[in-house]
C-alpha atoms as a PDB file:
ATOM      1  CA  UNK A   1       0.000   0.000   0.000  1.00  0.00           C
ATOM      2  CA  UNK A   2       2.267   2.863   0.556  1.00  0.00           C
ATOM      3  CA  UNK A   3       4.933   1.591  -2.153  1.00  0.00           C
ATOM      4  CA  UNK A   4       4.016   4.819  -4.277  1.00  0.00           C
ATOM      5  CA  UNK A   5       4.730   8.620  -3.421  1.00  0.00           C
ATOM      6  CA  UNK A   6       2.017  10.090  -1.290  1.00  0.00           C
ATOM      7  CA  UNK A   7       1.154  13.729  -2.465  1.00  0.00           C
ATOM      8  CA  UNK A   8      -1.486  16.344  -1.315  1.00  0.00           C
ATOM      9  CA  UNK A   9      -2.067  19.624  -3.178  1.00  0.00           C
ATOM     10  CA  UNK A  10      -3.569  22.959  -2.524  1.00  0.00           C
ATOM     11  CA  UNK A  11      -4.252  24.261   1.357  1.00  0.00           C
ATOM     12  CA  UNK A  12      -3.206  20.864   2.770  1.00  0.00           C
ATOM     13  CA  UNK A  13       0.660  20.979   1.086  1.00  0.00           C
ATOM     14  CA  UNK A  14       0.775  24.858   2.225  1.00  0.00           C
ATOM     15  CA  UNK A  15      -0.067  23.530   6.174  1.00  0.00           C
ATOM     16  CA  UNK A  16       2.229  20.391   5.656  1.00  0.00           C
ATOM     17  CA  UNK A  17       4.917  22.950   4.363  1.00  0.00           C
ATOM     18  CA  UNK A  18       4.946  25.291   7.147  1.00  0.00           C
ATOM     19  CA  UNK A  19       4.969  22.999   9.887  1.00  0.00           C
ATOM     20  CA  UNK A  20       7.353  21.172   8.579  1.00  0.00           C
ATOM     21  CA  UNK A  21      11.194  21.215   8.842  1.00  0.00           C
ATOM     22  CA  UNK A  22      12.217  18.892   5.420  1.00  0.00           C
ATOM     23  CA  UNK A  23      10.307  20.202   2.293  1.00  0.00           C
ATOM     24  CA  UNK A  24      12.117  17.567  -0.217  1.00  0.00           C
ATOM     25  CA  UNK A  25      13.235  20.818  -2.429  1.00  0.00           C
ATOM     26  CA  UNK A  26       9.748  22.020  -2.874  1.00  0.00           C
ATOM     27  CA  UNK A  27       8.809  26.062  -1.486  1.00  0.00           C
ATOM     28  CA  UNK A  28       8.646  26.051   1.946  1.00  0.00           C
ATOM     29  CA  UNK A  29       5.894  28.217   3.482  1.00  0.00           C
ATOM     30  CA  UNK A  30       6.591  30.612   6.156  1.00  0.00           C
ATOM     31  CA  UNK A  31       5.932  30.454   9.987  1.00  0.00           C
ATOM     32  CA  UNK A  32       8.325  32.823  11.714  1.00  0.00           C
ATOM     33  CA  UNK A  33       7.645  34.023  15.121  1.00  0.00           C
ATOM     34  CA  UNK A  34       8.934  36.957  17.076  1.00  0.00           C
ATOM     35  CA  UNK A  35      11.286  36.641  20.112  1.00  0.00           C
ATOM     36  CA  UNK A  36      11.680  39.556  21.956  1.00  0.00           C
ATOM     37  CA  UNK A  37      14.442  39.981  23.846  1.00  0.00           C
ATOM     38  CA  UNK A  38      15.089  42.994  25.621  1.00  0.00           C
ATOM     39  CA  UNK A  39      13.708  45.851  23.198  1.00  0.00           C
ATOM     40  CA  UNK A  40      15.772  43.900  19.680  1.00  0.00           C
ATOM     41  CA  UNK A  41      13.211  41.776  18.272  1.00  0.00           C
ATOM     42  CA  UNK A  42      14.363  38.693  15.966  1.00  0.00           C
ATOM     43  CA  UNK A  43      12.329  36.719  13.651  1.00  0.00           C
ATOM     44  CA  UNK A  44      12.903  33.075  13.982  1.00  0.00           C
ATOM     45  CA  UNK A  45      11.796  29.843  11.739  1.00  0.00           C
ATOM     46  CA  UNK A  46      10.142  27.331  14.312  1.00  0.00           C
ATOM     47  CA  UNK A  47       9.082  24.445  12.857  1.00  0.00           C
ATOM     48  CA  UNK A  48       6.741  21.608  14.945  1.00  0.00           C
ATOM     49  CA  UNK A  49       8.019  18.316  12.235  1.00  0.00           C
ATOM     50  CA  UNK A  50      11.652  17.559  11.295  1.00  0.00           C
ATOM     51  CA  UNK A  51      10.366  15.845   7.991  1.00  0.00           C
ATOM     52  CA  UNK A  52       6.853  15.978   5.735  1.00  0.00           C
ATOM     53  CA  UNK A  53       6.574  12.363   6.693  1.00  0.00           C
ATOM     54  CA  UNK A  54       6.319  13.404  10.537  1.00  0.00           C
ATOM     55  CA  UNK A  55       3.597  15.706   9.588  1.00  0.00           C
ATOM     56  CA  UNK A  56       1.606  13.505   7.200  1.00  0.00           C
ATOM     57  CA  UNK A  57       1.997  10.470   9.576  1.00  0.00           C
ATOM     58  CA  UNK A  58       0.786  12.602  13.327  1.00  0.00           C
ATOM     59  CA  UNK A  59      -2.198  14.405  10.710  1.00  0.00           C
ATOM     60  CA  UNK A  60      -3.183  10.922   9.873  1.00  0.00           C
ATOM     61  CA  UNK A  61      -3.436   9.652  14.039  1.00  0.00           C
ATOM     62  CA  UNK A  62      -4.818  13.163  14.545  1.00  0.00           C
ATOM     63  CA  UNK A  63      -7.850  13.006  11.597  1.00  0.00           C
ATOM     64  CA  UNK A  64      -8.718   9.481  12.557  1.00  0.00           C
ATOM     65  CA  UNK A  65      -8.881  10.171  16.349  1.00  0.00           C
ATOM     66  CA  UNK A  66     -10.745  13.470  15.996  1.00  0.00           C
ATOM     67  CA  UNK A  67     -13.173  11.222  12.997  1.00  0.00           C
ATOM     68  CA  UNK A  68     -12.017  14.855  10.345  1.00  0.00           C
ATOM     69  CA  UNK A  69     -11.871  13.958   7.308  1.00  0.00           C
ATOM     70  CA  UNK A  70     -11.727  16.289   4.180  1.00  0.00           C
ATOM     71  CA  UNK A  71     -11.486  16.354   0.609  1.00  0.00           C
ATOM     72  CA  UNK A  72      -8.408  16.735  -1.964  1.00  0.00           C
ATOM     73  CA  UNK A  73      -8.350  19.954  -2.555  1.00  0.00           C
ATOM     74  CA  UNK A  74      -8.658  20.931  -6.492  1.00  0.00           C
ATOM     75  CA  UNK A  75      -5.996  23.590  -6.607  1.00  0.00           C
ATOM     76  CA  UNK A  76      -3.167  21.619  -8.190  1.00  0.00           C
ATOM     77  CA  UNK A  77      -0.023  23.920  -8.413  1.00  0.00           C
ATOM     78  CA  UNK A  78       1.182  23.715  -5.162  1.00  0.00           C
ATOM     79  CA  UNK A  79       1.846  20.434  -3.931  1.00  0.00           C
ATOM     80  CA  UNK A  80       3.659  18.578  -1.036  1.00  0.00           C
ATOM     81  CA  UNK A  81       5.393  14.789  -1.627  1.00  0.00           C
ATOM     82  CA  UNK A  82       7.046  12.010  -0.107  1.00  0.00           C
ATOM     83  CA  UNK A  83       8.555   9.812  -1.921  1.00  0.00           C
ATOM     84  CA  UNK A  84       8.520   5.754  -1.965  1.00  0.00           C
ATOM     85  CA  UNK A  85      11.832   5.266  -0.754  1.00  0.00           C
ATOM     86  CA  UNK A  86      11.154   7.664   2.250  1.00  0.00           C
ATOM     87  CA  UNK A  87       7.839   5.783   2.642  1.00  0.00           C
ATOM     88  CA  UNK A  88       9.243   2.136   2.881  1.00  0.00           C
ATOM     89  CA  UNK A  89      11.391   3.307   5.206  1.00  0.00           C
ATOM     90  CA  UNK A  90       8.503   4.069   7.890  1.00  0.00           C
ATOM     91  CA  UNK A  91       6.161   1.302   6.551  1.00  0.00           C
ATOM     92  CA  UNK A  92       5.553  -0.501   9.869  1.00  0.00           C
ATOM     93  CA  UNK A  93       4.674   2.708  11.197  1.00  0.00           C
ATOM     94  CA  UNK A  94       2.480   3.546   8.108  1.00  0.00           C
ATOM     95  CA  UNK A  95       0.989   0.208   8.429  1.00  0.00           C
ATOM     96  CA  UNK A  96      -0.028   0.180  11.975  1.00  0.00           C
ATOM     97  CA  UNK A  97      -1.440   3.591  10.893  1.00  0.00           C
ATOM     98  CA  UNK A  98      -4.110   2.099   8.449  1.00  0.00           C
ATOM     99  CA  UNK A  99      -4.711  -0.722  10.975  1.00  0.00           C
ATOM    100  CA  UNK A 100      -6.207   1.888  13.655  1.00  0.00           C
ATOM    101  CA  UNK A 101      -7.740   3.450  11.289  1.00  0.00           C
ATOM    102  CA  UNK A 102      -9.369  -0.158   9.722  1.00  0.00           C
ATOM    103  CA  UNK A 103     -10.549  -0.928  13.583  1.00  0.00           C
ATOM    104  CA  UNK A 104     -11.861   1.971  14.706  1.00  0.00           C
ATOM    105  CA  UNK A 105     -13.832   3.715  11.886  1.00  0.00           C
ATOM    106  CA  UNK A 106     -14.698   0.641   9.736  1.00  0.00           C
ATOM    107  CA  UNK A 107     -17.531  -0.238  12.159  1.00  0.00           C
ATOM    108  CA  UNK A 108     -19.652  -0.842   9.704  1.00  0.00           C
ATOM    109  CA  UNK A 109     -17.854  -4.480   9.609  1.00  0.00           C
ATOM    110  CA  UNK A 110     -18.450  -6.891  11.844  1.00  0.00           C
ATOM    111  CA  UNK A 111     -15.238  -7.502  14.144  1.00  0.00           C
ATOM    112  CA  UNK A 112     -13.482 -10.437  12.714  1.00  0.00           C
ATOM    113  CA  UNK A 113     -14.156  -8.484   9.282  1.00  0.00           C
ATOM    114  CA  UNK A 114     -12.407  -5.691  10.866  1.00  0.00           C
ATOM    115  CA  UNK A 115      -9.400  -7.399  11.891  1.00  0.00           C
ATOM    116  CA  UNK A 116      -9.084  -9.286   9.036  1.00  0.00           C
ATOM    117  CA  UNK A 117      -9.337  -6.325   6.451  1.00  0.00           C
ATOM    118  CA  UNK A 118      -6.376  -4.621   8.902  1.00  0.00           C
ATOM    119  CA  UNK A 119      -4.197  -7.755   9.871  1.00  0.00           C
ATOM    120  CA  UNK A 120      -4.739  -9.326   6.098  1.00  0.00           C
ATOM    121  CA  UNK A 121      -3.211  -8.615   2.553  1.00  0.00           C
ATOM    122  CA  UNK A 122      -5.183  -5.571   0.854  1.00  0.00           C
ATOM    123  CA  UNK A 123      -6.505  -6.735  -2.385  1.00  0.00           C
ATOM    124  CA  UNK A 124      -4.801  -4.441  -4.725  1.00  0.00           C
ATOM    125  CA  UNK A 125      -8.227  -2.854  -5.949  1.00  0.00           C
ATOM    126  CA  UNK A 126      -8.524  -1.679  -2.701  1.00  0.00           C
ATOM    127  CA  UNK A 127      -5.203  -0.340  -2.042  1.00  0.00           C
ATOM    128  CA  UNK A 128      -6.193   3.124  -3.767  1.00  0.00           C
ATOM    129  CA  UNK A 129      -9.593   3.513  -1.848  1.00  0.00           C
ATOM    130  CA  UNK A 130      -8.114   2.620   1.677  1.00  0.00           C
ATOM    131  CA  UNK A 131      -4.849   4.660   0.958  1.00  0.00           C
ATOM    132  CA  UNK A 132      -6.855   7.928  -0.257  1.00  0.00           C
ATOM    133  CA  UNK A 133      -8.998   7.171   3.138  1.00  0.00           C
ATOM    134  CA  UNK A 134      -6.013   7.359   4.358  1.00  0.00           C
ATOM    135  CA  UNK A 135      -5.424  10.271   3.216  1.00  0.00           C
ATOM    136  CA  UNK A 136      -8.927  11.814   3.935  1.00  0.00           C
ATOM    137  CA  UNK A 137      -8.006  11.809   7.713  1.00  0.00           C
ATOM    138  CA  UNK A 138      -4.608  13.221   6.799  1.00  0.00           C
ATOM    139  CA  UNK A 139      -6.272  16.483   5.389  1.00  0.00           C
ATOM    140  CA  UNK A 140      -8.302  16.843   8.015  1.00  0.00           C
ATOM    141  CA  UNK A 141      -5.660  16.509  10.752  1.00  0.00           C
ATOM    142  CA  UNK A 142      -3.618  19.036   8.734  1.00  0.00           C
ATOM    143  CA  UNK A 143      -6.752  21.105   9.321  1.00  0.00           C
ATOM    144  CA  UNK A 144      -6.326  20.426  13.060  1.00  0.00           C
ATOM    145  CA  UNK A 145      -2.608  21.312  13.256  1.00  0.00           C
ATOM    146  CA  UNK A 146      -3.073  24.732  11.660  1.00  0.00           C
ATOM    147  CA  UNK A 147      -5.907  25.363  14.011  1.00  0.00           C
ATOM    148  CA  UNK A 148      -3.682  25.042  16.877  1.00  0.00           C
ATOM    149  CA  UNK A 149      -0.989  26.482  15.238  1.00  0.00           C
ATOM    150  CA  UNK A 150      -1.971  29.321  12.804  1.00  0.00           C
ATOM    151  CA  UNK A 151      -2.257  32.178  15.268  1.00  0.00           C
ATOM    152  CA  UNK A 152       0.831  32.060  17.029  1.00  0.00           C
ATOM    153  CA  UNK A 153       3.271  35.299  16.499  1.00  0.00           C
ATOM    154  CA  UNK A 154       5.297  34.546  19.325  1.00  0.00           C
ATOM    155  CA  UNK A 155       7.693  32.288  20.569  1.00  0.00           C
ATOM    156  CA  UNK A 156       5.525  31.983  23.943  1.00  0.00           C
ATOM    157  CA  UNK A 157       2.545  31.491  21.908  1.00  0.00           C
ATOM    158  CA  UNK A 158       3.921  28.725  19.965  1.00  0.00           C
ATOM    159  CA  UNK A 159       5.369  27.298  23.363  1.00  0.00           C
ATOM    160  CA  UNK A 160       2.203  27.369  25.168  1.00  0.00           C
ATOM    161  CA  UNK A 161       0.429  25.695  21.835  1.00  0.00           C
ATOM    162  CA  UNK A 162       2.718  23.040  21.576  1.00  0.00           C
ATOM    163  CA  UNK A 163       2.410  22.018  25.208  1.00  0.00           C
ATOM    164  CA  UNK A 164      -1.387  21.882  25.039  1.00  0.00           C
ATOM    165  CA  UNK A 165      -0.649  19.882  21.739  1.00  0.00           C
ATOM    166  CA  UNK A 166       0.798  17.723  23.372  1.00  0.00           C
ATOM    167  CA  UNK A 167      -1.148  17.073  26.357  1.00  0.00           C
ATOM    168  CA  UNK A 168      -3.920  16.412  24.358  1.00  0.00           C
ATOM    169  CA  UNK A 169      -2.716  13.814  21.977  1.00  0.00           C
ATOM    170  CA  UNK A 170      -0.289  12.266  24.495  1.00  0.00           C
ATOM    171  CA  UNK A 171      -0.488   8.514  25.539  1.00  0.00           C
ATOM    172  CA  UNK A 172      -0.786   7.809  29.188  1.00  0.00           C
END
């Protein structure tokens, strides 16, 4: 399933960009914040990913936890991309991914249906439906992120943001 490049266009590559510290070459978006120190004020890039992966992979958790999901946005000169080879190397994690996502929302299915469409080989017709599923979450947890995210101008702000981030998502 995620053998080929995963890419997202429009709104959701701009968030994914600016949150994140590894564009793969592509135009990073902006999201500088002001320290002030003493009465100088400096203008510093903060970023809350080290890679697009990072992003793309917590947006995923963070859609299917919060049930967003959102459509593929239509505007298709801007884009954001990871590639197979950066893919395959976090497919266990990408995996176990799709299986929460397969055994919580999917409850449609009966149980062992559920576990055996997550623990079993995906039919390769299905592969493009379940990944852009997938993928549905991942927009709307991109929505999410910038919600939390968007109106910081400070390096306090994005402090206080983060922890609350955090706090909420964390695993006890």
């Amino acid at each position: 399933m995620f053998s080929n490049p995963i890419r997202i266009y429009g709104n959701y590559s701009r968030i994914a960009k600016k949150y994140s510290k590894d564009n793969s070459n592509e135009k990073q978006e902006p999201f500088n914040l002001i320290d002030v120190e003493g009465k100088k004020t400096i203008e510093r890039k903060i970023f809350v990913f080290d890679t697009l992966l990072e992003c793309f992979m917590t947006s995923m958790m963070i859609g299917i936890i919060e049930d967003k999901k959102e459509p593929e946005d239509s505007d298709k000169t801007i884009y954001a991309t990871v590639f197979a080879d950066i893919l395959g190397k976090k497919r266990p994690t990408l995996e176990r991914i799709y299986q929460h996502m397969v055994l919580t929302k999917y409850i449609d299915l009966e149980i062992d249906e559920r576990v055996k469409k997550a623990f079993g080989i995906v039919k390769e017709e299905d592969k493009k439906e379940e990944l852009e599923n997938l993928k549905s979450y991942m927009r709307g947890g991109l929505l999410i992120i910038d919600d939390y995210f968007k109106d910081c101008k400070t390096i306090e702000d994005f402090c206080t943001k983060i922890i609350d981030f955090k706090n909420k998502y964390e695993i006890e």
